[in-house]
Protein backbone atom coordinates (compact mmCIF):
# COMPACT_ATOMS: atom_id res chain seq x y z
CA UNK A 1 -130.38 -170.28 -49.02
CA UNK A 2 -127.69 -167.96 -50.53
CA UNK A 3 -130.45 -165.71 -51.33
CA UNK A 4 -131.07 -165.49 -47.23
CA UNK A 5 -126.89 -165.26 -46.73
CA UNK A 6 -127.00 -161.97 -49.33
CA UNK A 7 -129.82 -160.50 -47.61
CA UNK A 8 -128.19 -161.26 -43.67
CA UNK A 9 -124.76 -159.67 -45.02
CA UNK A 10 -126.43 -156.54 -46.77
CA UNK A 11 -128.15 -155.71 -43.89
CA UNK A 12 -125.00 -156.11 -41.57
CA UNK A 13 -123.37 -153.77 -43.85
CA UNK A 14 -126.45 -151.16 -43.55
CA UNK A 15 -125.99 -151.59 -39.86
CA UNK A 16 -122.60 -151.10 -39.87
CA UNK A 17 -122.98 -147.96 -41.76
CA UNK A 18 -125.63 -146.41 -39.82
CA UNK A 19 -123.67 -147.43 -36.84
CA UNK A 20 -120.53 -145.46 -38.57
CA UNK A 21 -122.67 -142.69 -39.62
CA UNK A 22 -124.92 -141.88 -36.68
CA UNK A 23 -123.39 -143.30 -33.31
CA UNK A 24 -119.74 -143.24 -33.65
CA UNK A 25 -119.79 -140.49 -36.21
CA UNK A 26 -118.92 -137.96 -33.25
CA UNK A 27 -116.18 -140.07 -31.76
CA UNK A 28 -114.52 -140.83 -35.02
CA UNK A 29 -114.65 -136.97 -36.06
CA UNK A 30 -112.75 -135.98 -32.80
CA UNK A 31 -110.46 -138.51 -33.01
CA UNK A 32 -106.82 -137.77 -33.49
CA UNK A 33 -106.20 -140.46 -35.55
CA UNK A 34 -108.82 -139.16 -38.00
CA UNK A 35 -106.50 -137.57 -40.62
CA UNK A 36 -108.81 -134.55 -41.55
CA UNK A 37 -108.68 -133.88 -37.74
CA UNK A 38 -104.96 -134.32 -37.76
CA UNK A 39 -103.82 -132.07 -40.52
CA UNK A 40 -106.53 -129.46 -39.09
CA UNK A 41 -103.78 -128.67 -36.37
CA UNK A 42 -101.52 -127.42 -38.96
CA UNK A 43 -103.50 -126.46 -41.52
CA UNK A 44 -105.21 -123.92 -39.22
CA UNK A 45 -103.61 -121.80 -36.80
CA UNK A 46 -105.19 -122.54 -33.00
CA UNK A 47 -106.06 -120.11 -30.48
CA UNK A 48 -103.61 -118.88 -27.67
CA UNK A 49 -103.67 -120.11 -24.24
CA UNK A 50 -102.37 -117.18 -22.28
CA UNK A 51 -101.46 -116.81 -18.45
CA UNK A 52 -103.56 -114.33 -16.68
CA UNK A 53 -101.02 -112.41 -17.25
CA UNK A 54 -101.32 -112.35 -20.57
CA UNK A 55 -98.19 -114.27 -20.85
CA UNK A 56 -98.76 -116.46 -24.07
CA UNK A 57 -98.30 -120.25 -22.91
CA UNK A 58 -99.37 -121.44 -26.78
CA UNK A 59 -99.40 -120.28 -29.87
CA UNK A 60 -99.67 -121.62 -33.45
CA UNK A 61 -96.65 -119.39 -35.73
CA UNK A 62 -96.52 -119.79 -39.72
CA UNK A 63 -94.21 -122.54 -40.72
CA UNK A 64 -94.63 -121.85 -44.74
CA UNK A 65 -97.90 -123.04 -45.57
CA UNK A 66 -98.46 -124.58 -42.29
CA UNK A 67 -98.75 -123.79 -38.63
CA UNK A 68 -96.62 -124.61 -35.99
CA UNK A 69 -97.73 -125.10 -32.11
CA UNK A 70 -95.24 -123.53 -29.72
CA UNK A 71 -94.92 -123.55 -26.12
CA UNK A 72 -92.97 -120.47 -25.00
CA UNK A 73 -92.69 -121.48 -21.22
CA UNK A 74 -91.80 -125.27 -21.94
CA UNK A 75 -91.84 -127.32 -19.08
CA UNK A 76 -92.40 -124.51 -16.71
CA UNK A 77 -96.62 -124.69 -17.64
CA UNK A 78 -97.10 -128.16 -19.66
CA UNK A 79 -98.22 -130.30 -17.15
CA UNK A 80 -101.17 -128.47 -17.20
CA UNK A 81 -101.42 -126.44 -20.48
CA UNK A 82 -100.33 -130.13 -22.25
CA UNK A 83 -99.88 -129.86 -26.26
CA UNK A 84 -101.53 -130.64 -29.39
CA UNK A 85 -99.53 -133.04 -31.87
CA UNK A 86 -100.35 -134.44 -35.02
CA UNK A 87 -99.03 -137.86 -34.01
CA UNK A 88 -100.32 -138.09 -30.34
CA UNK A 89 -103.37 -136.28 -30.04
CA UNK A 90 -104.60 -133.38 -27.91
CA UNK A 91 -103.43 -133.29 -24.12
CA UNK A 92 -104.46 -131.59 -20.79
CA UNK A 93 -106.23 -127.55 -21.58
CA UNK A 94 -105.28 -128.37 -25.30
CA UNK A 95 -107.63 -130.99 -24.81
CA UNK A 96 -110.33 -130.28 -22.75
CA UNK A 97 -110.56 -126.99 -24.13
CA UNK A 98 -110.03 -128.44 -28.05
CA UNK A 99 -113.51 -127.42 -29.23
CA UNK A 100 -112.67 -123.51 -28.67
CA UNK A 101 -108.72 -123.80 -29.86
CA UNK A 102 -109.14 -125.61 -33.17
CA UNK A 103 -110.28 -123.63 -36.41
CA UNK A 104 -114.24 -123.69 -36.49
CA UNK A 105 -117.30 -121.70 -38.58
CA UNK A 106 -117.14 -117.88 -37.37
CA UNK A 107 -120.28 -116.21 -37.49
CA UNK A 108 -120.50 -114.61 -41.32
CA UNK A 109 -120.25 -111.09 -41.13
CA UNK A 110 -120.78 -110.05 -44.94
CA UNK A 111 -122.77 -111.76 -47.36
CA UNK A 112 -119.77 -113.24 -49.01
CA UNK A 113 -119.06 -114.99 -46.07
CA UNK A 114 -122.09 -116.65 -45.88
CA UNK A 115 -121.30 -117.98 -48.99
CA UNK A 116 -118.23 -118.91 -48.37
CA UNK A 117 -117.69 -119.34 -44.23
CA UNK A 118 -114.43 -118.53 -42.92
CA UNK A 119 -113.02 -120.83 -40.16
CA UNK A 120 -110.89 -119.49 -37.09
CA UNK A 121 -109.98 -120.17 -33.49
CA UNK A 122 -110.79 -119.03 -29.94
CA UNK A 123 -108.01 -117.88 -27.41
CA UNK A 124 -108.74 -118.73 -23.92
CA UNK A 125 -107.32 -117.02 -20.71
CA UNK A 126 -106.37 -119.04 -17.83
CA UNK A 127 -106.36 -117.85 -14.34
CA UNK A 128 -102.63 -119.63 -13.97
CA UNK A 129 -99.79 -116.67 -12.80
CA UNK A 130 -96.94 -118.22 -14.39
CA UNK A 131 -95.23 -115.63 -11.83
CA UNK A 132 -96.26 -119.01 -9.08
CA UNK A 133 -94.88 -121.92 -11.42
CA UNK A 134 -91.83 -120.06 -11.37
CA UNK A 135 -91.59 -119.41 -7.54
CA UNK A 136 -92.77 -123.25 -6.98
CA UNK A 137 -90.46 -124.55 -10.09
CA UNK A 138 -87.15 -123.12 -7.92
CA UNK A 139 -88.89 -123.79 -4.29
CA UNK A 140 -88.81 -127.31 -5.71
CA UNK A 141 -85.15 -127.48 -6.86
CA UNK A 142 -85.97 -130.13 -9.11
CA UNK A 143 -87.66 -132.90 -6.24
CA UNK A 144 -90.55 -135.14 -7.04
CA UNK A 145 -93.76 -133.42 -6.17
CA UNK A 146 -96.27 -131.25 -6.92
CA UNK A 147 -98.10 -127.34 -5.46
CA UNK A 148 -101.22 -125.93 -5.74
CA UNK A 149 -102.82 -122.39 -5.34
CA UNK A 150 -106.33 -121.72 -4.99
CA UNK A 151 -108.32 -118.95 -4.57
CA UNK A 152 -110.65 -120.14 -2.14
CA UNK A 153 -112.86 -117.32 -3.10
CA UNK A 154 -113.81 -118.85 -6.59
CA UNK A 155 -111.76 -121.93 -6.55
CA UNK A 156 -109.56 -120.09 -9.55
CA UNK A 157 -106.25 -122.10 -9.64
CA UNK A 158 -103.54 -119.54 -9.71
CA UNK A 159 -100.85 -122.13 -9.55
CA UNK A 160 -100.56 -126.14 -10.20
CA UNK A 161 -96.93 -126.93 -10.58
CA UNK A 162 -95.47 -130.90 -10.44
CA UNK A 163 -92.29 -132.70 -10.98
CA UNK A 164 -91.57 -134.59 -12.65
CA UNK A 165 -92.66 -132.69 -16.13
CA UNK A 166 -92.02 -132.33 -19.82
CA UNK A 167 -90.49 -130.07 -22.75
CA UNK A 168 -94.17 -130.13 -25.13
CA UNK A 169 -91.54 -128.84 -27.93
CA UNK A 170 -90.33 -132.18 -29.23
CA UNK A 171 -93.88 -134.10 -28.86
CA UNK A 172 -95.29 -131.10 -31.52
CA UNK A 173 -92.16 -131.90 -33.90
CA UNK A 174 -93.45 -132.55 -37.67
CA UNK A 175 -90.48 -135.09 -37.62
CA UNK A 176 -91.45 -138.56 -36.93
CA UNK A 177 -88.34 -139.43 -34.97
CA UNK A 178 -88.11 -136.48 -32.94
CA UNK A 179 -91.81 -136.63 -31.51
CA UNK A 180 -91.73 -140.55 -30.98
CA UNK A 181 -88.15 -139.83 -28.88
CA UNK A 182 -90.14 -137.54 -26.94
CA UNK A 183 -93.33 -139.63 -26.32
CA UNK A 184 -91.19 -142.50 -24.79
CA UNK A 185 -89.49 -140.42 -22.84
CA UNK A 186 -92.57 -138.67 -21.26
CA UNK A 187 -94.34 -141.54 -20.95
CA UNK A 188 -91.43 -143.51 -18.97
CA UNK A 189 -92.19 -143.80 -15.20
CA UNK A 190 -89.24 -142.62 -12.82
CA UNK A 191 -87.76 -144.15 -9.77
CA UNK A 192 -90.49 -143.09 -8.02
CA UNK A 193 -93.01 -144.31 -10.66
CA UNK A 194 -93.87 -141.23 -11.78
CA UNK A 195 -94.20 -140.49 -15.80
CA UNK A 196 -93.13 -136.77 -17.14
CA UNK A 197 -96.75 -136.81 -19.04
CA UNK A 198 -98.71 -137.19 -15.54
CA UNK A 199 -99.34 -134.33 -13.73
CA UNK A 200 -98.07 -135.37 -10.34
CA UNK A 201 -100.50 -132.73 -8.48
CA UNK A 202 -103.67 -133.88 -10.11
CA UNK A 203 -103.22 -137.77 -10.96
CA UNK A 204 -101.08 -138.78 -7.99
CA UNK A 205 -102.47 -139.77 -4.44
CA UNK A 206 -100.59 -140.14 -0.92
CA UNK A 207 -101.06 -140.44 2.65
CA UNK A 208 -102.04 -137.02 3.58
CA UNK A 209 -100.69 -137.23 7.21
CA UNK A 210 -101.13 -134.79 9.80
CA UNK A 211 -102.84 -132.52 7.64
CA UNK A 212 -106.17 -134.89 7.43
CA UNK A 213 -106.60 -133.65 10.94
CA UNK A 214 -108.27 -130.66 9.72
CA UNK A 215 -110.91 -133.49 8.69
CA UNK A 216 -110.50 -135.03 12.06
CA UNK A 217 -110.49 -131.96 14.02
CA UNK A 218 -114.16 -130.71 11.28
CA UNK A 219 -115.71 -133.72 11.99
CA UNK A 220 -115.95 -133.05 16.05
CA UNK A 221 -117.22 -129.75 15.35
CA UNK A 222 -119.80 -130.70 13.05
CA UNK A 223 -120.91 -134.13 14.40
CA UNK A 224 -119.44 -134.11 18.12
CA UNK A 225 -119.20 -130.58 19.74
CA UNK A 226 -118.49 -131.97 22.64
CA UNK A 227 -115.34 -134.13 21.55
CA UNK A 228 -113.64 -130.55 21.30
CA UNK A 229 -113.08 -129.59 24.50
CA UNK A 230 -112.36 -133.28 26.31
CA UNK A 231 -109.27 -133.71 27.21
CA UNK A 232 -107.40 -136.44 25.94
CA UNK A 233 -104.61 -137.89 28.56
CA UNK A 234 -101.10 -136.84 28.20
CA UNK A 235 -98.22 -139.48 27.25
CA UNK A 236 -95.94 -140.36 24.35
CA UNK A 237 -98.18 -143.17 23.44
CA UNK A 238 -101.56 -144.72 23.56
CA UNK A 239 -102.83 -148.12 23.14
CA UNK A 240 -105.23 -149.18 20.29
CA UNK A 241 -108.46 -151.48 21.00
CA UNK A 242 -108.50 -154.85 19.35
CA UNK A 243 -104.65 -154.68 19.19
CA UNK A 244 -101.69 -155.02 20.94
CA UNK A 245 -99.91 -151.94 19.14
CA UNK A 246 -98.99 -148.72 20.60
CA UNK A 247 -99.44 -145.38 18.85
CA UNK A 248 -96.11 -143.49 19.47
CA UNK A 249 -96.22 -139.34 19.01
CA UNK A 250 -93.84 -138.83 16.46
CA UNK A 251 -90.18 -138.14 18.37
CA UNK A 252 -91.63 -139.81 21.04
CA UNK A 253 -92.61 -136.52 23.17
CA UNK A 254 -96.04 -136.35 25.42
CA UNK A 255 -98.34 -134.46 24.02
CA UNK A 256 -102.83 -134.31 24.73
CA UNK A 257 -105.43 -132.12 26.12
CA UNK A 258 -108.16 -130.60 23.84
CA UNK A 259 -108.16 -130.32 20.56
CA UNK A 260 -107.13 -126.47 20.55
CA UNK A 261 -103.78 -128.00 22.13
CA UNK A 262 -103.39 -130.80 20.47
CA UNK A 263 -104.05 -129.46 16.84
CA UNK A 264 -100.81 -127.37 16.88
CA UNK A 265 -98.30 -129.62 18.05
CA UNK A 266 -99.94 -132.34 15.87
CA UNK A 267 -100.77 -135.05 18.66
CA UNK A 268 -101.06 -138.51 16.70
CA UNK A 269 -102.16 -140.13 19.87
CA UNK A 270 -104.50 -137.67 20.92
CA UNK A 271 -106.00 -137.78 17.44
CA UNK A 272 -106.19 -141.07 16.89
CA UNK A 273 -108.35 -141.63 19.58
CA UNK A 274 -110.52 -138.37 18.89
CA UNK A 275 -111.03 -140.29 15.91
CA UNK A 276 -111.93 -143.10 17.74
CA UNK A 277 -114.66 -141.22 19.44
CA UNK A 278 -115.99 -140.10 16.60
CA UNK A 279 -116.60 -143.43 15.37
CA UNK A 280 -116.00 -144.44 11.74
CA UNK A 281 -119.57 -143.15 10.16
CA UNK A 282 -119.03 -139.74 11.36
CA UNK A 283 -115.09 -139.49 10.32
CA UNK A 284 -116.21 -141.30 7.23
CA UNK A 285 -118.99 -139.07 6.30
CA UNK A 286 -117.19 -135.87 7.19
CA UNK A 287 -114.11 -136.93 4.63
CA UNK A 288 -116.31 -137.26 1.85
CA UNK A 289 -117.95 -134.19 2.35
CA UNK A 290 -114.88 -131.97 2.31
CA UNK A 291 -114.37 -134.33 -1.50
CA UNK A 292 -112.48 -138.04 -0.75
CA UNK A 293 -114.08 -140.56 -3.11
CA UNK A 294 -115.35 -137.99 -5.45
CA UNK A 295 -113.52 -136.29 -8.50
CA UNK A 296 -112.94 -132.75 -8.16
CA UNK A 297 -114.34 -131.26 -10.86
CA UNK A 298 -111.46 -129.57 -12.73
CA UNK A 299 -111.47 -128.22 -15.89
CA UNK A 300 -108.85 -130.61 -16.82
CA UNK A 301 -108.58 -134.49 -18.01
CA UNK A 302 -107.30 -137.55 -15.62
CA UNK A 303 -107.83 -135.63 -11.94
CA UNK A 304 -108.20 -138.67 -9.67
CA UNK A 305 -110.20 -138.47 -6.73
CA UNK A 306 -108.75 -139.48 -3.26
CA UNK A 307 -109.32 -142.07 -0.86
CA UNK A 308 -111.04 -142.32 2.61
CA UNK A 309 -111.92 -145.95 3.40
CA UNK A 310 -115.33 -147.02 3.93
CA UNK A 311 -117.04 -146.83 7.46
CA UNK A 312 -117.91 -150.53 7.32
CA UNK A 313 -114.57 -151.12 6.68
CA UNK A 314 -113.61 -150.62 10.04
CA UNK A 315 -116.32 -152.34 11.87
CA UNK A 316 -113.29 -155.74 12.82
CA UNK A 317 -110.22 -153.01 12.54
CA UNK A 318 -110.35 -149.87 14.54
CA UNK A 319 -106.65 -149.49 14.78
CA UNK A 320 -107.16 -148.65 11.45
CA UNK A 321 -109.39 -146.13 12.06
CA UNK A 322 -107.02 -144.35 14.58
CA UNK A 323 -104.37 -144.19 12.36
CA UNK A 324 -106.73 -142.67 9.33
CA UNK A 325 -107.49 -140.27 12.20
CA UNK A 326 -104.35 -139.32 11.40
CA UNK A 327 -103.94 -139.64 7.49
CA UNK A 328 -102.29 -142.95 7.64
CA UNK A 329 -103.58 -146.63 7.15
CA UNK A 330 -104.89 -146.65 3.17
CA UNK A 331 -106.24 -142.76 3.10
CA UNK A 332 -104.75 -141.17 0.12
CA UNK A 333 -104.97 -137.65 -0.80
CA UNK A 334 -103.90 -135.83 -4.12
CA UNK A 335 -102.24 -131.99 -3.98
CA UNK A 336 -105.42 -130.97 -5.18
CA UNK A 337 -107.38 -132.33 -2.59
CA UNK A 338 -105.39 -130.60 0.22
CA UNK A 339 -105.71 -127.75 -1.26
CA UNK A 340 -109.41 -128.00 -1.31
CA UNK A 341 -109.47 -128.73 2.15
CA UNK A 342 -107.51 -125.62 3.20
CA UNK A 343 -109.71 -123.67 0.96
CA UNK A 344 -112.83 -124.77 3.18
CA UNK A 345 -111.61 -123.35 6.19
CA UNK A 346 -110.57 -120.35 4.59
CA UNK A 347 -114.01 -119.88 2.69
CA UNK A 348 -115.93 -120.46 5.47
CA UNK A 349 -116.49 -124.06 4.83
CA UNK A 350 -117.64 -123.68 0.95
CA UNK A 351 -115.49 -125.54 -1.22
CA UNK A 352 -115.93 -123.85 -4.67
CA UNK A 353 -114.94 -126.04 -7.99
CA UNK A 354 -111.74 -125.62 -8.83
CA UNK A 355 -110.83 -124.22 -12.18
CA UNK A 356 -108.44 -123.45 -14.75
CA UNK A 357 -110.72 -121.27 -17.50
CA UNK A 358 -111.07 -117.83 -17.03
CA UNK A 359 -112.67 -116.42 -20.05
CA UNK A 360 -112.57 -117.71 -23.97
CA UNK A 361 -111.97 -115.11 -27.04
CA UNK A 362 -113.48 -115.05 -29.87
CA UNK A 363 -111.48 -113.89 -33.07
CA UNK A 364 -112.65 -110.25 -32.83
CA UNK A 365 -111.94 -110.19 -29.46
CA UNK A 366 -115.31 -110.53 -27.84
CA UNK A 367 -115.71 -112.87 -24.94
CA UNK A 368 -117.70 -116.21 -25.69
CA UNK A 369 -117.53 -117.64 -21.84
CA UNK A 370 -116.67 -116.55 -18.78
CA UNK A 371 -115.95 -119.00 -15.87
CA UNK A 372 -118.69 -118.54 -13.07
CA UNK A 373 -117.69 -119.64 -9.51
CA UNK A 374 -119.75 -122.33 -8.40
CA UNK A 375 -120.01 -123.98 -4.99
CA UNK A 376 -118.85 -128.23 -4.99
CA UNK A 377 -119.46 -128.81 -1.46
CA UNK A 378 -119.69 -127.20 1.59
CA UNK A 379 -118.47 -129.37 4.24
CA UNK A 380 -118.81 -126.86 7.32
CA UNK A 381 -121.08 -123.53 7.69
CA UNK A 382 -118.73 -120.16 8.59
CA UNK A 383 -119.45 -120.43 12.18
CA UNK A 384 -117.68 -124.33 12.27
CA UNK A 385 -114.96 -123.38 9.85
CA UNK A 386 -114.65 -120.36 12.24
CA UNK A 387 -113.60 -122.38 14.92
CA UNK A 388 -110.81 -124.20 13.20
CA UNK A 389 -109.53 -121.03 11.66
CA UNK A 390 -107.31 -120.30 15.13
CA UNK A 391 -106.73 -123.49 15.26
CA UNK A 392 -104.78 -123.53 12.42
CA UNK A 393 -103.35 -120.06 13.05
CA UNK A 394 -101.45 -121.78 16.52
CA UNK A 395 -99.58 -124.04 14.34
CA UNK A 396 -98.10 -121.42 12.71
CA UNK A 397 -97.84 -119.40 16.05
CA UNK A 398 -96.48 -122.00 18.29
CA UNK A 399 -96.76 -125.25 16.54
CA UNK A 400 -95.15 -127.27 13.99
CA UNK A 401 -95.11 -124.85 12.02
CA UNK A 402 -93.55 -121.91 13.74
CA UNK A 403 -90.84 -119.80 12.45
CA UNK A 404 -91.74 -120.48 8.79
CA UNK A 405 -94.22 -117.50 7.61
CA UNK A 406 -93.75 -113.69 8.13
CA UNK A 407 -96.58 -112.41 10.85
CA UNK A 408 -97.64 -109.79 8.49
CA UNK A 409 -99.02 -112.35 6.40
CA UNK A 410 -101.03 -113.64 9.04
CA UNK A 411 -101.03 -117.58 7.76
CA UNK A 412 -103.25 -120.47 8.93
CA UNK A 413 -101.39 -124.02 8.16
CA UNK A 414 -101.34 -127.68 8.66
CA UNK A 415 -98.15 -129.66 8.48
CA UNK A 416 -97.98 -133.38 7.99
CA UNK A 417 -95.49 -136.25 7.49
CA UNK A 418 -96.58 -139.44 6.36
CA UNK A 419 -94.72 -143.11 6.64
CA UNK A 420 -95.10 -144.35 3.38
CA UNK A 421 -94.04 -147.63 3.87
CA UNK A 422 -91.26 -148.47 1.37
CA UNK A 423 -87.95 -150.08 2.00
CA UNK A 424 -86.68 -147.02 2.91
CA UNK A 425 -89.02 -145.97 5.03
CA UNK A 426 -89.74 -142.44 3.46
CA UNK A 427 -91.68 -139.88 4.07
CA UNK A 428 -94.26 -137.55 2.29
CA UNK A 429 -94.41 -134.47 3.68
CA UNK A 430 -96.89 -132.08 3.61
CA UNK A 431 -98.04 -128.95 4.34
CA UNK A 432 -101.37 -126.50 3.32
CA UNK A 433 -102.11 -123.16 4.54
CA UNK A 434 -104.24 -119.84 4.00
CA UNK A 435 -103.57 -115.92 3.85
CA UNK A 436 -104.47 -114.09 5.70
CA UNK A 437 -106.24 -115.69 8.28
CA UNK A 438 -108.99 -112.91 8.78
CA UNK A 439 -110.50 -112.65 5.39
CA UNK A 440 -107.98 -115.64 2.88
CA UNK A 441 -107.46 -114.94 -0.89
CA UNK A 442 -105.22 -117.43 -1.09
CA UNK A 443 -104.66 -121.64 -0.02
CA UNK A 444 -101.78 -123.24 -0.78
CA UNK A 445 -101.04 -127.21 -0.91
CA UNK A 446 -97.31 -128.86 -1.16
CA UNK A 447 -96.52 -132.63 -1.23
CA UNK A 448 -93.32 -133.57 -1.55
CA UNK A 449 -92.95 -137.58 -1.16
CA UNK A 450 -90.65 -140.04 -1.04
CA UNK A 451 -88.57 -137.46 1.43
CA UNK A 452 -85.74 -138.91 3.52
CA UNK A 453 -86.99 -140.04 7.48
CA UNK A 454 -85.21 -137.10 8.70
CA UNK A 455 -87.42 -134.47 6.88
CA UNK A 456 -90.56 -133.26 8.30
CA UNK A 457 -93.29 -131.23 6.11
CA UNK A 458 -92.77 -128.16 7.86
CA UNK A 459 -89.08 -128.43 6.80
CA UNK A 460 -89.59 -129.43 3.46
CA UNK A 461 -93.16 -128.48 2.14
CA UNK A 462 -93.21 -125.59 4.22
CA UNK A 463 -90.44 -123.00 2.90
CA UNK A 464 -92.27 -123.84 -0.75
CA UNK A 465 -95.75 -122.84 0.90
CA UNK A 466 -94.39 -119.64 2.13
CA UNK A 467 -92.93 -118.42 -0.97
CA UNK A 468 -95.90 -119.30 -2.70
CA UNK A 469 -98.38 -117.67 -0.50
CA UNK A 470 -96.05 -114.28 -0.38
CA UNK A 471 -96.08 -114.20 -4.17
CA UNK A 472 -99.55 -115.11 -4.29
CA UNK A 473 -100.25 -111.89 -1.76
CA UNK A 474 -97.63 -110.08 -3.76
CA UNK A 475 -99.61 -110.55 -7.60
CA UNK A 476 -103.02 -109.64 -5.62
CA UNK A 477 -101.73 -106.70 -3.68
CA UNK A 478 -100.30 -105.41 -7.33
CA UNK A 479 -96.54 -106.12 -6.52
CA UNK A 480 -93.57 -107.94 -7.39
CA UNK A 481 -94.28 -111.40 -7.27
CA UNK A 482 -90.62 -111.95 -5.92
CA UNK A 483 -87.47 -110.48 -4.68
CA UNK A 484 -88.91 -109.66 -1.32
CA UNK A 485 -85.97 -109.22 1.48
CA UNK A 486 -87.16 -112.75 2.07
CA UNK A 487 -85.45 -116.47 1.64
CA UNK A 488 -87.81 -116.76 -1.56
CA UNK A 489 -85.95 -116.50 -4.77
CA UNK A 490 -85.96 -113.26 -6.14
């Protein structure tokens, strides 16, 4: 019997080490709460993360026999650059991109060396214009919410800004009470539930409002052609089946017709019951093909995919499918997403994967990887997207959006205020856009949530969107990415 017991608990400990030793062996060697790994970070310097710029965003310095990870532009880049800390791991690029920034084996270049490898780092280059975190850091003045820049070309990211953020300099602090401080701090959520550590345009979702009509207005032209050009009857209001409510326009002002003159004024009655024509598959079905319920795939940790309910879900409830018509009811949208979806119409209906990476470094300066554009979906073909491209040009021209851009830019948008619901009845507002309209190089996204009632996204997302796209033009045409004779700060 104890003979048996002795032979049972040997070979639980031989299991247990070849469990150790073979399966979790990669796990536990990344881990930064494996010392080695740990003391690696200062032991070694780590490669740069520059702008593409060139504007360094990290660097390891010499700190006596040690290294040091800095973070010249603080706050202003951390949300998505994120640090690397001996006490709290590895965080947004720092992490995703931790195989090519820590010290590893460099290919031996003398015979000496392959006797005795040396170990170094890779920089990488990022396709982030710091230039656009600054213009969106003051457009922001310090408000909850987030901006993104695309290039709807290659999906390149040229800007991802949020509030609220974090100062990465304390969290990298060799003193334990310094970098403990700063993780309860950035981990604490706000009033608005918000933690400095999340990135607000990434991990955050919120009715997208008016601006999921682009969705509405793609899914008539890809499913129902002939939905675009009914005309939808004129009034303030209409009434929802299965219900006694009434769908008010917001201010209360008649509004209908076809979609071309509906889209700019943003008719929520007139939209709600396009969507109603369209039926619940078809809206359904077009909303995850432009990305909701599906991660983007960005080259960064925690992105959270939005939300477009179900089709069956609305089989006993289609007031709830007019008002996710119109990017109410329980559709939820990230910065991100929006961004995406402005991107489609402005690449012709290709929606390329977004992405932060635009090249990695080796030592001796020789490029390891380069970042190849790659196509995620493609929700419309050119000729559909081509059709919504005017569409979107009216609201700047005469619709909700009028008054905002400069007509040399030539910008396609999509404003949108959402209810959200609170005690306060607040607001998110909204807006995404493109530039220019003829041949875009450039799609913005703004939320800003939790506005006051008497803010509208054109008033509040949409001075941040215009800034952004002129700088965005600006850094492409080879300018200034500021201090135009404009409102944007100089």
């Amino acid at each position: 019997m104890l003979a048996t017991l002795l032979l049972l608990l040997l070979l639980i400990a031989a299991a247990q080490t070849a469990n150790i030793q073979f399966f979790r062996a990669p796990a536990l060697d990344a881990s930064p709460l494996n010392p080695r790994v740990s003391s690696s970070s200062t032991q070694f310097a780590r490669g740069e993360i520059l702008g593409a710029d060139g504007t360094i965003l990290a660097e390891s310095i010499p700190q006596g026999s040690t290294w040091q990870r800095v973070y010249p532009l603080g706050s202003l880049t951390s949300g998505v650059v994120g640090f690397s800390s001996t006490g709290y791991g590895n965080w947004a690029l720092e992490a995703q991109y931790n195989n090519y920034l820590s010290a590893h084996a460099q290919p031996a270049q003398s015979f000496a060396q392959v006797l005795a490898p040396t170990s170094a780092a890779d920089s990488i280059t990022l396709t982030l214009q710091p230039a656009l975190q600054k213009i969106a850091r003051t457009a922001m003045g310090g408000q909850d919410g987030a901006a993104v820049v695309l290039d709807p070309r290659s999906g390149a990211v040229l800007g991802m800004y949020s509030n609220p953020n974090f100062n990465p300099a304390p969290i990298v602090s060799t003193n334990y009470a310094t970098a403990s401080a700063a993780w309860k701090l950035i981990t604490t959520k706000n009033a608005h539930g918000f933690p400095p550590l999340g990135l607000v345009a990434t991990q955050q979702t919120f009715p997208p409002g008016s601006t999921f009509k682009v969705v509405t207005t793609a899914a008539a032209v890809v499913g129902r052609p002939d939905l675009v050009t009914k005309k939808y009857h004129i009034g303030a209001f209409t009434k929802l089946p299965q219900s006694n409510k009434l769908l008010y326009n917001s201010g209360g002002s008649p509004c209908g017709g076809t979609v071309a003159q509906m889209l700019p004024p943003s008719c929520d009655p007139g939209y709600a019951l396009l969507g109603l024509d369209e039926g619940a598959d078809l809206l359904s079905s077009t909303a995850n093909s432009f990305g909701f319920n599906a991660t983007p795939p960005l080259d960064l940790p925690g992105v959270a995919a939005s939300y477009f309910p179900d089709a069956a879900s609305f089989a006993q409830n289609l007031p709830g499918l007019a008002y996710s018509a119109i990017g109410q009811e329980n559709v939820r949208a990230s910065a991100l997403q929006d961004a995406l979806i402005a991107a489609a119409i402005a690449d012709g209906g290709s929606i390329m994967v977004p992405h932060l990476l635009s090249s990695v470094t080796a030592p001796d300066g020789s490029v390891v990887r380069r970042f190849l554009a790659t196509l995620w979906k493609q929700p419309l073909n050119p000729f559909q997207a081509g059709q919504i491209v005017p569409l979107m040009q009216n609201v700047v021209r005469y619709g909700t959006a009028s008054g905002i851009f400069l007509a040399i830019d030539d910008v396609a948008a999509k404003t949108g205020t959402a209810q959200t619901g609170n005690a306060k009845q607040n607001t998110d507002d909204w807006m995404i856009a493109f530039a220019p309209a003829t041949h875009p190089t450039v799609a913005v996204a703004v939320v800003m949530p939790f506005q006051d009632v008497s803010n509208f996204g054109a008033t509040v997302a949409g001075p941040i969107v215009k800034c952004l796209i002129e700088g965005a033009l600006a850094i492409q045409a080879g300018q200034r990415p500021t201090g135009t004779p404009t409102t944007c700060p100089g």
